[in-house]
Each structure stands twice: as C-alpha cells, then as structure tokens.
C-alpha atoms as a PDB file:
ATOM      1  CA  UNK A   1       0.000   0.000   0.000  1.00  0.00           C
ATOM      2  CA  UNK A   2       1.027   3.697  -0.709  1.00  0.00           C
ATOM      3  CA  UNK A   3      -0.283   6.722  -1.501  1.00  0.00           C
ATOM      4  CA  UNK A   4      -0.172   8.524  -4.970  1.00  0.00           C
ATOM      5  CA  UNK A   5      -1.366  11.642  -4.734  1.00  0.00           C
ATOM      6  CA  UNK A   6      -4.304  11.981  -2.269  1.00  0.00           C
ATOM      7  CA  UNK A   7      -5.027   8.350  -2.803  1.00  0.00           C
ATOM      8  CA  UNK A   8      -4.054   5.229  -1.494  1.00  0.00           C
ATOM      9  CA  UNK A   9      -2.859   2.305  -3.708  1.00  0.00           C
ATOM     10  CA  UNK A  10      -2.416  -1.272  -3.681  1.00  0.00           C
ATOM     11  CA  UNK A  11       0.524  -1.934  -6.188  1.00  0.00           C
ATOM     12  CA  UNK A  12       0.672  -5.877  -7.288  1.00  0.00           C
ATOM     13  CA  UNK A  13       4.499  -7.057  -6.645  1.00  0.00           C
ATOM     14  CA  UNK A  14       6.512 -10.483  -7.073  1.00  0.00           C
ATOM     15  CA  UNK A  15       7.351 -10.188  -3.518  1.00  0.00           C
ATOM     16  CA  UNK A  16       8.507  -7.890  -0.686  1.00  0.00           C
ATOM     17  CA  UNK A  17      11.385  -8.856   1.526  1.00  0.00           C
ATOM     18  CA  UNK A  18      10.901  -6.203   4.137  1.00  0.00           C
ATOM     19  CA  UNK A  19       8.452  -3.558   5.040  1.00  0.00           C
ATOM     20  CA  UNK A  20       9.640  -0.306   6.842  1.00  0.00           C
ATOM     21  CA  UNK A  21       8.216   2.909   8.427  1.00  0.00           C
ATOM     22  CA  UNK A  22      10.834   5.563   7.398  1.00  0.00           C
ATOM     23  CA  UNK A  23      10.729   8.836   9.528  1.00  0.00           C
ATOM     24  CA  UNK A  24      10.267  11.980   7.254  1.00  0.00           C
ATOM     25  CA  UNK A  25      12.830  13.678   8.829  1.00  0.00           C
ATOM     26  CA  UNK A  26      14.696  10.855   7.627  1.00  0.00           C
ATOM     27  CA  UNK A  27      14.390  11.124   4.000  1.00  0.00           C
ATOM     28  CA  UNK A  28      16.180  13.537   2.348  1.00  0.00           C
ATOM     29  CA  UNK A  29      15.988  14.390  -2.213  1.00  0.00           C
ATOM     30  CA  UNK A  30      17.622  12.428  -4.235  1.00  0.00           C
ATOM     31  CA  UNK A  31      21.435  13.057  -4.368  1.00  0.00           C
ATOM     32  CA  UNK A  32      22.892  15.596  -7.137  1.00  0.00           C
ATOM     33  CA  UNK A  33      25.531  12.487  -7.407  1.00  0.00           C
ATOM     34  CA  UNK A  34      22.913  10.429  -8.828  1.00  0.00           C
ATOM     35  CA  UNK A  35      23.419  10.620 -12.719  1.00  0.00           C
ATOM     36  CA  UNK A  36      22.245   8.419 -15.598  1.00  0.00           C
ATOM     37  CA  UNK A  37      19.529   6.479 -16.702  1.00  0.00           C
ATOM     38  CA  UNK A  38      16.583   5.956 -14.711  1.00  0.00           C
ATOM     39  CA  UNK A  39      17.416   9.195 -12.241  1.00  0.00           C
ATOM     40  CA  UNK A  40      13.862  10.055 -12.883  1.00  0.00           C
ATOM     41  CA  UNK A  41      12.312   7.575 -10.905  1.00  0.00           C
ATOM     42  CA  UNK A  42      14.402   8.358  -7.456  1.00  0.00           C
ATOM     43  CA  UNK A  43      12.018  10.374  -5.435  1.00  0.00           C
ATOM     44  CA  UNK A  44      14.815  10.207  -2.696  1.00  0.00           C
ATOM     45  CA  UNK A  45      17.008   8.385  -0.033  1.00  0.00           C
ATOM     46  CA  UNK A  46      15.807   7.197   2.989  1.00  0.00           C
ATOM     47  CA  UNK A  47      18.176   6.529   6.056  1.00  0.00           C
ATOM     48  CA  UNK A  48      17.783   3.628   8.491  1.00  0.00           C
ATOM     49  CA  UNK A  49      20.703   2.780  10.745  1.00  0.00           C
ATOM     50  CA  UNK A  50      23.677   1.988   8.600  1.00  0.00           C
ATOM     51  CA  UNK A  51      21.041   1.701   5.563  1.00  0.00           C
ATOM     52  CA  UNK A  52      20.751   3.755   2.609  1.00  0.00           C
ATOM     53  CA  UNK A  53      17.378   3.177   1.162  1.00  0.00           C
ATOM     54  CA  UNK A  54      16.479   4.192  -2.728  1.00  0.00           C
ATOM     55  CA  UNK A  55      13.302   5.711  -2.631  1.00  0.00           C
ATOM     56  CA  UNK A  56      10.757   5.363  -6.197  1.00  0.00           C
ATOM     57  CA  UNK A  57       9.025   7.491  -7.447  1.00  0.00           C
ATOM     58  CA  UNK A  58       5.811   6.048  -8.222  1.00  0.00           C
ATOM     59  CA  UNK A  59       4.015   8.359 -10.343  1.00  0.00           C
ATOM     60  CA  UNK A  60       6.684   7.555 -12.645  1.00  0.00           C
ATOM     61  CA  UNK A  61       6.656   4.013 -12.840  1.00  0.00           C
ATOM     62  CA  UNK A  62       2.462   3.647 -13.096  1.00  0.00           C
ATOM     63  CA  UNK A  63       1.357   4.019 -16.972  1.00  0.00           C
ATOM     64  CA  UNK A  64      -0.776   6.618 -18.290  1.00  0.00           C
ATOM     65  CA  UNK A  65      -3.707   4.925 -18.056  1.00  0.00           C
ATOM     66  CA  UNK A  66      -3.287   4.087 -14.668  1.00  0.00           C
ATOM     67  CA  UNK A  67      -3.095   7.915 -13.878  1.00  0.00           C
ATOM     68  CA  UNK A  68      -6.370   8.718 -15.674  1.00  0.00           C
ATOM     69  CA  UNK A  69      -7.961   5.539 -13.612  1.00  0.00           C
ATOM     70  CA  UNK A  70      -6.815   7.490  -9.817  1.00  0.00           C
ATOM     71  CA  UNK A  71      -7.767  10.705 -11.119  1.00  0.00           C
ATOM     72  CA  UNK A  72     -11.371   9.235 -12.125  1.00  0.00           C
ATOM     73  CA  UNK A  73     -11.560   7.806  -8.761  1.00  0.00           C
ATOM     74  CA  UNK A  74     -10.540  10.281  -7.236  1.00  0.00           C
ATOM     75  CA  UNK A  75     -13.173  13.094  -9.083  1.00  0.00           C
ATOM     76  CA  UNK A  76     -15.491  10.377  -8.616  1.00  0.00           C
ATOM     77  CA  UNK A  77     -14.866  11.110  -4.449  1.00  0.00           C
ATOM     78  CA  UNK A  78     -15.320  14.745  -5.140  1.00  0.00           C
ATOM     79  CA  UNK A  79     -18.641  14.336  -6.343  1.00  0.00           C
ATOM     80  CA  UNK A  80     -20.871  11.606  -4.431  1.00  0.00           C
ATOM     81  CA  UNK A  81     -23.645  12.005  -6.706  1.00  0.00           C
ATOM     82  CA  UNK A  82     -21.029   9.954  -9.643  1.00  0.00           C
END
C-alpha cells in the first residue's frame, strides 16, 4: 500500500522482503551524485541505521492509463452524486 497523490494504492508485486516505516525527517531528495539512466524515478534516499534506502518514485513508474484511472476515482470522491 502507498499513496499517490491523495489516494491510497495497492501496487501488485513479485514479492517484498521487508516492510519499513521511514521517519520523514529521515528522508532527504535524491542526491545531485545520482546521474544516468533511470534518475527520474528516485524520489529520494531514505536513512535507516547503517542503511541507505532508494526511494521510487511512483508516479513515474504507473502508466498513463493508470493515472487517468486514480484521477477518475478520485473526481469520482469529489462528487458523491457519480
């Protein structure tokens, strides 16, 4: 489960090794060091202990139709009459 935009989202995965709650004050942007293909998807770095976590960006890895489904949804919560 996350949350893309001002919804929240199941996203379908092979399998998940490890779950974590990451303190925002422990997240910082992704690093100017980053360079090269794929940059675009790094929302940003999360810090755990000794961990360095790569953070996605998920608006960027959902399609465009995908997109168009939340937003429906989510005009469709605007307006209870839809």
């Amino acid at each position: 489960m996350t949350e893309i935009g001002s919804k929240r989202v199941g996203i379908v995965v092979d399998s998940v090794s490890e779950v974590l709650n990451i303190p925002l004050e422990n997240i910082e942007g992704a690093p100017e060091m980053v360079s090269g293909v794929g940059t675009e998807y790094i929302q940003g770095v999360g810090k755990m202990d000794e961990r360095l976590i790569i953070m996605l960006d998920l608006t960027m890895v959902i399609t465009t139709d995908e997109k168009r489904e939340l937003e429906s949804v989510e005009a469709q919560g605007n307006n209870p009459a839809a």
